[in-house]
Protein backbone atom coordinates (compact mmCIF):
# COMPACT_ATOMS: atom_id res chain seq x y z
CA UNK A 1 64.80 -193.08 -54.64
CA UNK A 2 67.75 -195.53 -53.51
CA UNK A 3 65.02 -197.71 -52.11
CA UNK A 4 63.07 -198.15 -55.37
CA UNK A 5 65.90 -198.68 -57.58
CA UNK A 6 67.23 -201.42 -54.62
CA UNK A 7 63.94 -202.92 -55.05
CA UNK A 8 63.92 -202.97 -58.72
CA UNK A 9 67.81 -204.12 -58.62
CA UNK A 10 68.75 -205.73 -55.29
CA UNK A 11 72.38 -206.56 -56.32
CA UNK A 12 73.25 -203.45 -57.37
CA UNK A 13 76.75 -202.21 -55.49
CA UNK A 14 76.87 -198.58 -55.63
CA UNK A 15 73.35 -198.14 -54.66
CA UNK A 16 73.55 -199.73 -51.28
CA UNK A 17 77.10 -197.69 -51.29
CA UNK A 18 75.04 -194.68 -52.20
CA UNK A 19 72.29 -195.08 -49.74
CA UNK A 20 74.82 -195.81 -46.92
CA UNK A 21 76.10 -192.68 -47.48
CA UNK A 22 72.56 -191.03 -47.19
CA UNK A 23 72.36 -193.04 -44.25
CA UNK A 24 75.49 -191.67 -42.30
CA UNK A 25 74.29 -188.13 -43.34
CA UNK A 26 70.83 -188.76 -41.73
CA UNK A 27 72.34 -190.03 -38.46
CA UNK A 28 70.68 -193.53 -39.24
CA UNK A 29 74.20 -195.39 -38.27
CA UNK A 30 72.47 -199.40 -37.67
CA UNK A 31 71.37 -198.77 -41.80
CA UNK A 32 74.62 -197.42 -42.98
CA UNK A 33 76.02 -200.15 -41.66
CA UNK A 34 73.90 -202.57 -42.98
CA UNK A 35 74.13 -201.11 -46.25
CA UNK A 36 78.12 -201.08 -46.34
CA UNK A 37 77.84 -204.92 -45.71
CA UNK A 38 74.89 -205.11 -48.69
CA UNK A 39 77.71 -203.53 -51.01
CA UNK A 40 80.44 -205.43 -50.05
CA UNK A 41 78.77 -208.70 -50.59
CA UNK A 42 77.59 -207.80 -53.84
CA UNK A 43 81.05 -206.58 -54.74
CA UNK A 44 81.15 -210.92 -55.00
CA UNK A 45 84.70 -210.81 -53.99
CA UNK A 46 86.26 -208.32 -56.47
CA UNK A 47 88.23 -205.46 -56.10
CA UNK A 48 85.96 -203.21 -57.96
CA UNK A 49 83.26 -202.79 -60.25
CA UNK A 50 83.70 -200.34 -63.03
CA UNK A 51 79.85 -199.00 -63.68
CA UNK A 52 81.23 -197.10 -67.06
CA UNK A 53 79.24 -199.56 -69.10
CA UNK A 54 76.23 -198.74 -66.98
CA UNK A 55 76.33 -195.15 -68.21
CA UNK A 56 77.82 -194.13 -63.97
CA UNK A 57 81.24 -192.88 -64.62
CA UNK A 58 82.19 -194.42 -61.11
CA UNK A 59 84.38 -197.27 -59.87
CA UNK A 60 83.26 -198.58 -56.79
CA UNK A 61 86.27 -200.26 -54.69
CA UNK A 62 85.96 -202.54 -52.45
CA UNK A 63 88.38 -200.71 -50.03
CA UNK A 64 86.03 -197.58 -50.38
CA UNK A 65 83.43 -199.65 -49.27
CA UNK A 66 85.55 -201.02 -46.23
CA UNK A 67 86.34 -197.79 -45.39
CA UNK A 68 82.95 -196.46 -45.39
CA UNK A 69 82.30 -199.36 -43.13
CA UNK A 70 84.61 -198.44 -40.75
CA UNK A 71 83.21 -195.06 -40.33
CA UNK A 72 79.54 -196.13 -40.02
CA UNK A 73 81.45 -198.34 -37.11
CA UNK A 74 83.14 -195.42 -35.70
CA UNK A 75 79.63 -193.36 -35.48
CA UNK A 76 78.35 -196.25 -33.35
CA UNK A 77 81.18 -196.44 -31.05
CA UNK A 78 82.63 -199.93 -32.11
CA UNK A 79 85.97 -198.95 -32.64
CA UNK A 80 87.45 -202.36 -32.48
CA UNK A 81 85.65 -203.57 -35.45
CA UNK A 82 86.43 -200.19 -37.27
CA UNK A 83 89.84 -200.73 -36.47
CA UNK A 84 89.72 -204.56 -37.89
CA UNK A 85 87.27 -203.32 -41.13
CA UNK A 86 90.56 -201.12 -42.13
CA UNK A 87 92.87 -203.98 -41.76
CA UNK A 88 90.98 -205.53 -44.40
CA UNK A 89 90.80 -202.81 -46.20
CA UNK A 90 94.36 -202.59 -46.24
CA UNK A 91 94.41 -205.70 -48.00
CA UNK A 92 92.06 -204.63 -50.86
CA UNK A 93 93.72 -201.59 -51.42
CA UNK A 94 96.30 -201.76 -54.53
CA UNK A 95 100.18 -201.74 -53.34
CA UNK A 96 101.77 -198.73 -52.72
CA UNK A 97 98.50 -196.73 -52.15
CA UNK A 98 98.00 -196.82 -48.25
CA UNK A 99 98.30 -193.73 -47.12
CA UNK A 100 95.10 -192.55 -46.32
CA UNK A 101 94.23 -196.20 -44.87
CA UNK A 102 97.32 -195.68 -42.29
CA UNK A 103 95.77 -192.35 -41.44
CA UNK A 104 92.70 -193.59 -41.20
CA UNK A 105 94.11 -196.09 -38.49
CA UNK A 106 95.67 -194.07 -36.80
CA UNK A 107 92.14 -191.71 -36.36
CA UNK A 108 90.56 -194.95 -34.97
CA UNK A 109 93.26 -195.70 -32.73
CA UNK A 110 93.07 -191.83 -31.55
CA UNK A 111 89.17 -192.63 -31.33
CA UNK A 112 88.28 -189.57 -34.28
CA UNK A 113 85.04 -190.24 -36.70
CA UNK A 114 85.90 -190.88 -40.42
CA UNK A 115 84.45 -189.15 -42.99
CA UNK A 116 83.24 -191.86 -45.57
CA UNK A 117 83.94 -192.30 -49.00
CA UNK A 118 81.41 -191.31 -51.89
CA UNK A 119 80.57 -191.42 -55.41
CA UNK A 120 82.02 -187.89 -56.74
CA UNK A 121 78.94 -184.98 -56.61
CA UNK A 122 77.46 -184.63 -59.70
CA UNK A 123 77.80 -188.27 -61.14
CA UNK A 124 74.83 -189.46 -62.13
CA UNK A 125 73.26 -192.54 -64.12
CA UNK A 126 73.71 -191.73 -67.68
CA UNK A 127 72.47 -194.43 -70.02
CA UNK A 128 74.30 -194.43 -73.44
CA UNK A 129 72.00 -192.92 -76.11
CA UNK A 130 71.91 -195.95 -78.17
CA UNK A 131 70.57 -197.86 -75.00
CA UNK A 132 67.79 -194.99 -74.83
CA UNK A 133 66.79 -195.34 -78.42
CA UNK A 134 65.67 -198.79 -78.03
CA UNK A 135 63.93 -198.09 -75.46
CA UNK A 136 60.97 -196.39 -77.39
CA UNK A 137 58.01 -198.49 -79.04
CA UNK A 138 58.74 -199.98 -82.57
CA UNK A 139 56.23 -201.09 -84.91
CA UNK A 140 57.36 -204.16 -86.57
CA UNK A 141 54.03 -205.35 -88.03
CA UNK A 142 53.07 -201.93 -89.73
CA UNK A 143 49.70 -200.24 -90.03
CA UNK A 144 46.61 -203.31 -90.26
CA UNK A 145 45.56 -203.42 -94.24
CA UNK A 146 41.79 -204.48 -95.40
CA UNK A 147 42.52 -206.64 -98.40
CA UNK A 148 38.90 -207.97 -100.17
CA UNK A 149 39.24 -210.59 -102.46
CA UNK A 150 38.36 -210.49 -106.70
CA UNK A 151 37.03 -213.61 -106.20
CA UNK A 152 32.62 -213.60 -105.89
CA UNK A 153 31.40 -215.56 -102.73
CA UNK A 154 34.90 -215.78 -101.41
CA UNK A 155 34.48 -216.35 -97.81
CA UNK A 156 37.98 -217.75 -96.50
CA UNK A 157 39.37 -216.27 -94.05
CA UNK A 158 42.97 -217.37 -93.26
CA UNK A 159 46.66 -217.22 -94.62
CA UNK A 160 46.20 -217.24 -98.58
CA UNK A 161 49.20 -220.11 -98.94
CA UNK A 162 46.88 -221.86 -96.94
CA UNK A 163 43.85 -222.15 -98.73
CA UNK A 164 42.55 -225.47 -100.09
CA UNK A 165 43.30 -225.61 -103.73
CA UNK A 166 40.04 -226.26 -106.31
CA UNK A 167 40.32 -226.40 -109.99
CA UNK A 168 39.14 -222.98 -111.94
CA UNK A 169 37.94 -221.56 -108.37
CA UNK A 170 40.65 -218.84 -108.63
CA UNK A 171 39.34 -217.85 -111.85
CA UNK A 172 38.01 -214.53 -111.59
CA UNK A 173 34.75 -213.85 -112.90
CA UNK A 174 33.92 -211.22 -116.42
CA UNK A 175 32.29 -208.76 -114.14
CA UNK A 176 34.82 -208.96 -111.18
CA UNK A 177 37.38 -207.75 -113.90
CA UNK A 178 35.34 -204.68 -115.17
């Protein structure tokens, strides 16, 4: 499912955030990894994304996703570049909130596997219900209407404004009005 909605929307965050996570949990380290680096890129250089407006009730953080990347680093043994992924996180992270970044240091230094971060259970995609509603089919041109002319041997076809204009020819005839 993460693949198809990559596919469909290849700069979307929290789904390569997401699927790294999926990726960690299924032992597939090399694709975590990749995908941490995906998110972070597509963070474009900003602290966070807020995916409220989305219908997600989620911000993604780009120290999260530092984190995260320091733990798919830590699974693969690279504990150097875990240790210099949460240096950077450090400096992502708002001032004054650190704490779990200097324990997480310290767990690298000590060689212990991080747990990564992820978006809460039970968050899903909800789209707004007015962003649903236009989703359905509208019918803006209405049900097709046969209109026959009260004019004999009328054979335009076209838009009535249209028509060439001759003298008495829109003159109805006696019977046409019975």
């Amino acid at each position: 499912a993460f693949d198809k909605t990559l596919a469909k929307d290849n700069s979307l965050a929290v789904g390569f955030f997401q699927r790294g996570f999926v990726h960690l949990q299924l032992e597939m380290y090399e694709e975590a990894l990749s995908d941490y680096h995906m998110a972070f890129s597509h963070l474009r250089k900003n602290p966070f994304i807020d995916y409220k407006q989305l219908g997600l009730r989620h911000i993604l953080y780009a120290w999260e996703v530092l984190y995260s990347t320091a733990a798919a680093q830590c699974r693969l043994q690279r504990w150097q570049e875990a240790r210099v992924t949460l240096d950077k996180a450090v400096v992502w992270r708002p001032e004054g909130r650190t704490a779990i970044l200097d324990l997480a240091l310290q767990r690298v230094q000590d060689r212990l596997f991080l747990e990564p971060m992820q978006v809460p259970l039970g968050e899903f995609f909800r789209p707004r219900k007015k962003e649903v509603e236009q989703l359905d089919s509208k019918d803006f041109l209405g049900k097709p209407k046969v209109i026959s002319s009260i004019i004999p041997n009328d054979e335009y076809i076209g838009f009535e404004p249209l028509r060439p204009q001759k003298q008495g020819f829109y003159e109805p005839s006696v019977d046409a009005l019975r």
